[in-house]
Protein backbone atom coordinates (compact mmCIF):
# COMPACT_ATOMS: atom_id res chain seq x y z
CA UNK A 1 0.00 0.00 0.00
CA UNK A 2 1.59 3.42 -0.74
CA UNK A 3 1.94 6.24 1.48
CA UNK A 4 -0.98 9.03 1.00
CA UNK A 5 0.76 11.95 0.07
CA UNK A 6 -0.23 14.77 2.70
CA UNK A 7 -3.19 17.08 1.69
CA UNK A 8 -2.48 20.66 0.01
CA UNK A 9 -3.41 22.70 3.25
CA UNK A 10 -0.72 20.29 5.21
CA UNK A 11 1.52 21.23 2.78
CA UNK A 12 1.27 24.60 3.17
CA UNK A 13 0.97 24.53 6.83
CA UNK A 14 4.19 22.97 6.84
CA UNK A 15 6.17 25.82 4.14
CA UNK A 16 4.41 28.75 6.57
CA UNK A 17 6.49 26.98 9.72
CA UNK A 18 9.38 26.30 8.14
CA UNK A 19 9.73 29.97 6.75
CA UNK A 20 8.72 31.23 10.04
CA UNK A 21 10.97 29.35 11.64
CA UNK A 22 13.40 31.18 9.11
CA UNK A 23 12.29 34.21 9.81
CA UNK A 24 12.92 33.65 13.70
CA UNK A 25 16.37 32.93 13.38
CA UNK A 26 16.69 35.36 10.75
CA UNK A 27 15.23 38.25 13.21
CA UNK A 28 17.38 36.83 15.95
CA UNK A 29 20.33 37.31 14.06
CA UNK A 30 19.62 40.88 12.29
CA UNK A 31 18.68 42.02 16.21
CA UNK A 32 22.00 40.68 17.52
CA UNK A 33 23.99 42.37 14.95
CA UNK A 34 22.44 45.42 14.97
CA UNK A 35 22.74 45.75 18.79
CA UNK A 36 26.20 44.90 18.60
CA UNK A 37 26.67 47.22 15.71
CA UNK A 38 24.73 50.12 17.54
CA UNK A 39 27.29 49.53 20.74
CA UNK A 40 30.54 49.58 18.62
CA UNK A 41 29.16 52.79 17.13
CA UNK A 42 28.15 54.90 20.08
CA UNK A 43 30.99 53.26 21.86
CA UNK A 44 33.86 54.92 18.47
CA UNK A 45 32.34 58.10 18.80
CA UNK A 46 32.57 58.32 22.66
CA UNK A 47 36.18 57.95 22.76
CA UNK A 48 37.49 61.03 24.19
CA UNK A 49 34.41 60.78 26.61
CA UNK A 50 35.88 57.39 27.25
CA UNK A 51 39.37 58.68 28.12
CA UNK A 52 38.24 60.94 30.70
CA UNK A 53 36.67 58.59 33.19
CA UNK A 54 41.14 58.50 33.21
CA UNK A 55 41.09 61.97 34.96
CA UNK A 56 38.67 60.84 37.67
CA UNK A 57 41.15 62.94 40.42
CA UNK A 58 41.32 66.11 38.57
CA UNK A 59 37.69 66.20 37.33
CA UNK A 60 36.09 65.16 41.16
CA UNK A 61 33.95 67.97 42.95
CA UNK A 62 36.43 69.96 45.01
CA UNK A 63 34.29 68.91 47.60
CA UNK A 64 35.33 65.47 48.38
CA UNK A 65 39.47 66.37 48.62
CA UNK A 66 38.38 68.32 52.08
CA UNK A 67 39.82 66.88 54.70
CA UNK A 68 42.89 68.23 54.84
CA UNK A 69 42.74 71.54 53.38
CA UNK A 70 44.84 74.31 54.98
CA UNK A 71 42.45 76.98 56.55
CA UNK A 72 42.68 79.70 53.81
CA UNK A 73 41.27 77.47 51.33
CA UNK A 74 38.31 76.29 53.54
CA UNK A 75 34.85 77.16 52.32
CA UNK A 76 36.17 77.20 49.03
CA UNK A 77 34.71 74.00 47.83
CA UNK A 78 31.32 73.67 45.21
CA UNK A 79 28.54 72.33 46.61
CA UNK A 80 26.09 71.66 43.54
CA UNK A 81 22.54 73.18 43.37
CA UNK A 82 21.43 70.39 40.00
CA UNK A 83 17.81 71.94 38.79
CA UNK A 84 17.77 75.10 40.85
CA UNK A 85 17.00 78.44 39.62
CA UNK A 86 19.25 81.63 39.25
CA UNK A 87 18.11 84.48 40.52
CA UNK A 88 17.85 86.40 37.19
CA UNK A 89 17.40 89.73 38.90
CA UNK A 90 20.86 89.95 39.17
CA UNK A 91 22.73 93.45 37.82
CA UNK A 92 25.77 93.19 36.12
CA UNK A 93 28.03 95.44 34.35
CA UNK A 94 29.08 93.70 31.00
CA UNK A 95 32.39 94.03 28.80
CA UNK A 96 30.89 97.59 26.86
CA UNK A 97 30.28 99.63 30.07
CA UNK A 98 26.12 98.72 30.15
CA UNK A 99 24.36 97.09 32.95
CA UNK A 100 22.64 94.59 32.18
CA UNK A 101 20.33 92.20 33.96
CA UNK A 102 21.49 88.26 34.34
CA UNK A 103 18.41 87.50 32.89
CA UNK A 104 18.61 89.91 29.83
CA UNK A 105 21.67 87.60 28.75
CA UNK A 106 20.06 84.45 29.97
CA UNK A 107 16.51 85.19 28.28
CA UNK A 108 15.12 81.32 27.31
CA UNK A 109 17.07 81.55 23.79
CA UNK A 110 19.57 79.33 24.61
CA UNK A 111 21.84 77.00 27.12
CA UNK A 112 24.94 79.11 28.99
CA UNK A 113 28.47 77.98 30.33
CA UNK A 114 28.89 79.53 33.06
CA UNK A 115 32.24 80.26 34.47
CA UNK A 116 32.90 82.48 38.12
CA UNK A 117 36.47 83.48 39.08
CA UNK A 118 38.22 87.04 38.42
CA UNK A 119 39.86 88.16 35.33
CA UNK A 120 43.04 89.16 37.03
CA UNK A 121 43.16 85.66 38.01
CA UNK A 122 47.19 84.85 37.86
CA UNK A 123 46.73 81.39 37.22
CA UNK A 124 43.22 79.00 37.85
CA UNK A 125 40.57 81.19 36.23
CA UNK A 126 42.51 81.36 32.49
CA UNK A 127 43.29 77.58 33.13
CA UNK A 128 39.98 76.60 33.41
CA UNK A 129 38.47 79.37 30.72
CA UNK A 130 41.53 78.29 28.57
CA UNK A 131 40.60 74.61 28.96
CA UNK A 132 36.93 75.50 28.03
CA UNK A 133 38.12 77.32 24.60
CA UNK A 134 39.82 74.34 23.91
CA UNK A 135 37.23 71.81 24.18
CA UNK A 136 34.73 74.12 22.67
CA UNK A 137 36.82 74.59 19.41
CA UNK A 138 36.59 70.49 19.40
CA UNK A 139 32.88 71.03 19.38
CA UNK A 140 32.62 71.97 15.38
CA UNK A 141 28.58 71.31 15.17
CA UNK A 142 27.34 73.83 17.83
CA UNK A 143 28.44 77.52 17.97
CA UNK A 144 28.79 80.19 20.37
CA UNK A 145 25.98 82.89 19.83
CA UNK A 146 23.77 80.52 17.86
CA UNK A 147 23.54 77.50 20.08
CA UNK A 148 25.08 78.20 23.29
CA UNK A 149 26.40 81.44 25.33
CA UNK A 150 29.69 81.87 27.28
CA UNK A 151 29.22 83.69 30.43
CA UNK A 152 32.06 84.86 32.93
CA UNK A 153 31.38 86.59 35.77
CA UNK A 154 33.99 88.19 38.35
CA UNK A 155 34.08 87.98 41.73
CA UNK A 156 36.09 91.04 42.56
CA UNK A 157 34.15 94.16 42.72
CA UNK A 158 37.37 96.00 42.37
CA UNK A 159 37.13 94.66 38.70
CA UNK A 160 35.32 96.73 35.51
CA UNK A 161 34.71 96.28 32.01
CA UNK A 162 37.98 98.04 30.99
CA UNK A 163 39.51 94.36 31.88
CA UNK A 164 36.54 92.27 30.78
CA UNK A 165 36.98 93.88 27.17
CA UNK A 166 40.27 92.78 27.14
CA UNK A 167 39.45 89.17 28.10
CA UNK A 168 36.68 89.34 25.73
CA UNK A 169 38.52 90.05 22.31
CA UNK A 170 41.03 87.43 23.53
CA UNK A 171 39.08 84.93 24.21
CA UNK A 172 37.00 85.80 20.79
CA UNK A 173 40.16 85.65 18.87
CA UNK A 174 41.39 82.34 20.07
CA UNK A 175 37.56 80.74 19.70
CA UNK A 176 37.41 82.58 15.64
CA UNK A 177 33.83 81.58 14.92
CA UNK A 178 31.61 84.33 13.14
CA UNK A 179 28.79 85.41 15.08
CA UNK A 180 30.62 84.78 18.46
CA UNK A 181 30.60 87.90 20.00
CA UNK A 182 26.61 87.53 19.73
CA UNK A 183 27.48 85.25 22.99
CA UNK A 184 29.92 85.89 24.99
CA UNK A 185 29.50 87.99 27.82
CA UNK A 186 32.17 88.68 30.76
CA UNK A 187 30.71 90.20 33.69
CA UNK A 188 31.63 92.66 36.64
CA UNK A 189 29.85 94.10 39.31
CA UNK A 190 29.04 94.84 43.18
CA UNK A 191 30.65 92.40 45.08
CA UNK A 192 27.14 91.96 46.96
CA UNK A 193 25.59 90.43 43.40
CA UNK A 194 28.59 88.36 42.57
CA UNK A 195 28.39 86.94 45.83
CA UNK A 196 24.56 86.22 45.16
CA UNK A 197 25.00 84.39 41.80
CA UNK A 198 27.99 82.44 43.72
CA UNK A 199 25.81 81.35 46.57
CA UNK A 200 23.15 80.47 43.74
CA UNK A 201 25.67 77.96 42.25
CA UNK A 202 26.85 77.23 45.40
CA UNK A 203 30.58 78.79 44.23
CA UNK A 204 32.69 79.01 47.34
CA UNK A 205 35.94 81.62 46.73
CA UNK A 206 37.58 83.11 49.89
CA UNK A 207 39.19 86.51 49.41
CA UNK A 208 42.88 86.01 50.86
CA UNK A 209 45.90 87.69 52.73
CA UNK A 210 47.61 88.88 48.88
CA UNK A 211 44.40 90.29 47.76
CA UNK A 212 44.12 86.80 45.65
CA UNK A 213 40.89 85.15 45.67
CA UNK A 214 40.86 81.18 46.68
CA UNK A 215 38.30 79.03 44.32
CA UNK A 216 38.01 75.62 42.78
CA UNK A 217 37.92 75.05 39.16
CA UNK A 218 34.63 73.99 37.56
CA UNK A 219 32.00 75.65 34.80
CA UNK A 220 27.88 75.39 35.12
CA UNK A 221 25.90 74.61 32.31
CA UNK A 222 22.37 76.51 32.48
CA UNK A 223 19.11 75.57 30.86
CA UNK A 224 17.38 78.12 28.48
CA UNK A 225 15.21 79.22 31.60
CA UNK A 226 17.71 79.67 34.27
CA UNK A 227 17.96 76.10 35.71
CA UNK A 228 21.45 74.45 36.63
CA UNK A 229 21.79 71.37 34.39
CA UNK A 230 25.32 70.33 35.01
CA UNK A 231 29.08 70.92 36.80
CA UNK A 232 31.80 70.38 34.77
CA UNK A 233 34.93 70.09 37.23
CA UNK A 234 38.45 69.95 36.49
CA UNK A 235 40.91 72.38 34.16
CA UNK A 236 40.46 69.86 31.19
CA UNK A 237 36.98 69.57 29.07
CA UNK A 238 36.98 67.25 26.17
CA UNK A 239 35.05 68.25 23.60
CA UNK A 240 32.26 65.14 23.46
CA UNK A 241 31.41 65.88 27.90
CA UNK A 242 30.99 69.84 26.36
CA UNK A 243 28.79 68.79 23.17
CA UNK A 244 26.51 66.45 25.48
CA UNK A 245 26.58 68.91 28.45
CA UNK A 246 25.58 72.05 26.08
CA UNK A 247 23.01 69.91 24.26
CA UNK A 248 21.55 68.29 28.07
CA UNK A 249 21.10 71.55 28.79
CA UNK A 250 19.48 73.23 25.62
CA UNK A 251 17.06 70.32 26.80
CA UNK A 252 16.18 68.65 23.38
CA UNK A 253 16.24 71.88 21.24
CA UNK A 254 19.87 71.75 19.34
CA UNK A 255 22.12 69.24 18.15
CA UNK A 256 21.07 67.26 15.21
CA UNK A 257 18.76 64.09 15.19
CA UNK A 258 21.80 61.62 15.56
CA UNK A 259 23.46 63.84 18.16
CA UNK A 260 20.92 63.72 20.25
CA UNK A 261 19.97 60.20 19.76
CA UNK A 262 23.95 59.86 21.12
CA UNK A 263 23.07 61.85 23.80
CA UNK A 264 19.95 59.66 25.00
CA UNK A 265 22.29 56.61 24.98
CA UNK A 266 24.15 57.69 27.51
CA UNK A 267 24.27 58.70 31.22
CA UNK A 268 26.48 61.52 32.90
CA UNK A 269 28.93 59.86 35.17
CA UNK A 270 29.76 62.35 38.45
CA UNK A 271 32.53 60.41 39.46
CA UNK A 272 34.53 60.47 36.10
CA UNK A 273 32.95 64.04 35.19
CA UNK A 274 32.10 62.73 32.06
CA UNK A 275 29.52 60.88 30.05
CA UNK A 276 29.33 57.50 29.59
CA UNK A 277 27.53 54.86 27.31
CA UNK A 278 24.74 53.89 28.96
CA UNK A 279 24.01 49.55 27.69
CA UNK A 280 21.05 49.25 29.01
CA UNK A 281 19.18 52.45 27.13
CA UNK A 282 21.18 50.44 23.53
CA UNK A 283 19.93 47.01 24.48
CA UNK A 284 16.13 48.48 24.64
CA UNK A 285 16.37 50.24 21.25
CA UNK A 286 18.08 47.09 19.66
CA UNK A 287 15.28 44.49 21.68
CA UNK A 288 12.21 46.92 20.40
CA UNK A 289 13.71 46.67 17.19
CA UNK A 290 13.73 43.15 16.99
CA UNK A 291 10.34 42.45 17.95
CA UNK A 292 9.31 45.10 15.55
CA UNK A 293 11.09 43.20 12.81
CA UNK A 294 9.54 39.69 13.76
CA UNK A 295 6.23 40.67 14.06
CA UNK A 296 6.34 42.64 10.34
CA UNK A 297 7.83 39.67 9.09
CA UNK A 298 5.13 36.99 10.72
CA UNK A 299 2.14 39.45 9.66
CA UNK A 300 3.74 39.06 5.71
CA UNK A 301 3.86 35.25 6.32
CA UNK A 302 0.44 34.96 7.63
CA UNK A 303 -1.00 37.72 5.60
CA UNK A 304 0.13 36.84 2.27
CA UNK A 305 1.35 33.06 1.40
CA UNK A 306 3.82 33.44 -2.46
CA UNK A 307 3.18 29.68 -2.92
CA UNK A 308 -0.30 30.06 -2.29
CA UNK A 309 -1.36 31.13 -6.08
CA UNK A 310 0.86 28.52 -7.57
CA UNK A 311 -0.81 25.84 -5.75
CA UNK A 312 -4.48 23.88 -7.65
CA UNK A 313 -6.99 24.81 -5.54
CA UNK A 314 -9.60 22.66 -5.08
CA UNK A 315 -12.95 21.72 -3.86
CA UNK A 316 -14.27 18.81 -2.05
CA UNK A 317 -11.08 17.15 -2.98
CA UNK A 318 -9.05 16.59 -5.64
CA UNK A 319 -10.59 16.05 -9.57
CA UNK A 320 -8.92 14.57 -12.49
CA UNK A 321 -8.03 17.31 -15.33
CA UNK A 322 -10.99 16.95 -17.79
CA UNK A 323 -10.52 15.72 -21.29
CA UNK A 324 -11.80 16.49 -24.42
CA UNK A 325 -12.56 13.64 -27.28
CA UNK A 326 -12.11 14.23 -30.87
């Protein structure tokens, strides 16, 4: 007796598991490489952020070196103030001689770097505003006075804009981007408002013996609105923990669509002062993708069989092909 040869529907059954069974493996595969390829991107364009996690001692809030501190540099420390509003009231006298009002230069446009020391600063102030220049000319997709503004503000009310013009047009010249002087801004005024935008920031300087001023090293990033977004410690900014910080705290409105996809991938680190990749936020991207891409695929399968229209159809079983006599 010979074997009955399995009905048409059987067979078909059996080509729709075996090609979903394809398509499994074949989603499995796709979703493993593109998580993997996802990880070694993010991971090649994070490099420099990578190499500062190696700086951990020079980047670290002042704040937790305090133990043994002579006495003239106690109180001198940051203590951070993340999400809390500057008092925007705040008069100023800027580089040109005008007073202006913090929050005439900090009016919702844009996100600020903030930096507080004095401009006759012999050595930490033009370290750290130095260090910022640097890192900021690294930072070739977002521009001072179109996406971001530089803000310094001195400390010593003995200070006036006949010295923050001069570390205006130097700074300007070393950063050479057109449009530049649109935003940067370096401040003077009473030492009773300084002190104000200090305690704001939570800024701790101490006014020595020498007529120096004591400080740590570190620049603020503000939101748009007034809001401390981030600290940024150290004398030594790379350019990619500057790009993300800027863009963290223009909160979503500049950068480009990739950039900021970059951005939501990772996490800032406070210990290394930097930003780091963040797995978890790349292996939820590449899992949603690859259920999105089995479920398409299975829908296809079930939705639309290619073998199906080759196939006899029949009814009520199978008939012998009719025949004509002549």
């Amino acid at each position: 007796m010979s074997p009955v040869s399995p009905s048409i529907p059987t067979q078909q059954a059996e080509r729709r598991t075996i090609r979903s069974r394809q398509w499994l493996r074949g989603s499995v595969m796709v979703g493993s490489m593109l998580i993997s390829s996802m990880v070694m991107f993010i991971a090649n364009g994070t490099d420099a952020a990578q190499e500062a996690s190696a700086r951990e001692a020079v980047s670290a809030p002042p704040s937790e070196f305090n133990e043994d501190l002579p006495a003239e540099l106690e109180g001198v420390d940051i203590i951070e103030h993340l999400d809390e509003r500057l008092p925007l009231d705040l008069e100023f006298v800027d580089e040109n001689g005008r007073d202006v009002r913090l929050g005439d230069l900090i009016d919702g446009s844009r996100p600020v770097i903030l930096q507080m020391g004095y401009f006759r600063c012999p050595m930490l102030c033009d370290l750290v505003l130095n260090a910022a220049m640097d890192g900021l000319a690294g930072v070739d997709d977002l521009d001072a006075g179109t996406d971001f503004d530089l803000i310094s503000v001195s400390v010593n009310p003995q200070e006036g804009p006949e010295i923050a013009i001069l570390k205006e047009k130097g700074y300007l010249l070393e950063y050479d981007r057109p449009g530049a002087s649109r935003g940067f801004h370096f401040l003077t005024g009473s030492g009773k408002n300084s002190k104000a935008l200090a305690d704001a920031v939570g800024f701790g300087y101490r006014l020595q013996e020498d007529g120096e001023f004591a400080h740590a090293a570190a620049l603020f990033v503000i939101t748009p609105d007034g809001r401390i977004s981030r600290y940024l410690y150290g004398v030594d900014f790379d350019p990619q923990t500057l790009r993300f910080a800027i863009m963290e705290g223009g909160e979503g409105r500049i950068g480009s669509t990739l950039q900021r996809f970059i951005l939501w991938c990772h996490v800032y680190d406070p210990e290394s002062g930097s930003y780091q990749l963040f797995a978890f936020r790349v292996m939820q991207l590449g899992g949603f993708v690859t259920v999105l891409l089995m479920i398409v695929g299975l829908g296809l399968l079930w939705l639309r069989d290619p073998t199906s229209s080759s196939l006899p159809k029949t009814s009520g079983g199978s008939q012998p092909p009719a025949t004509t006599e002549t």
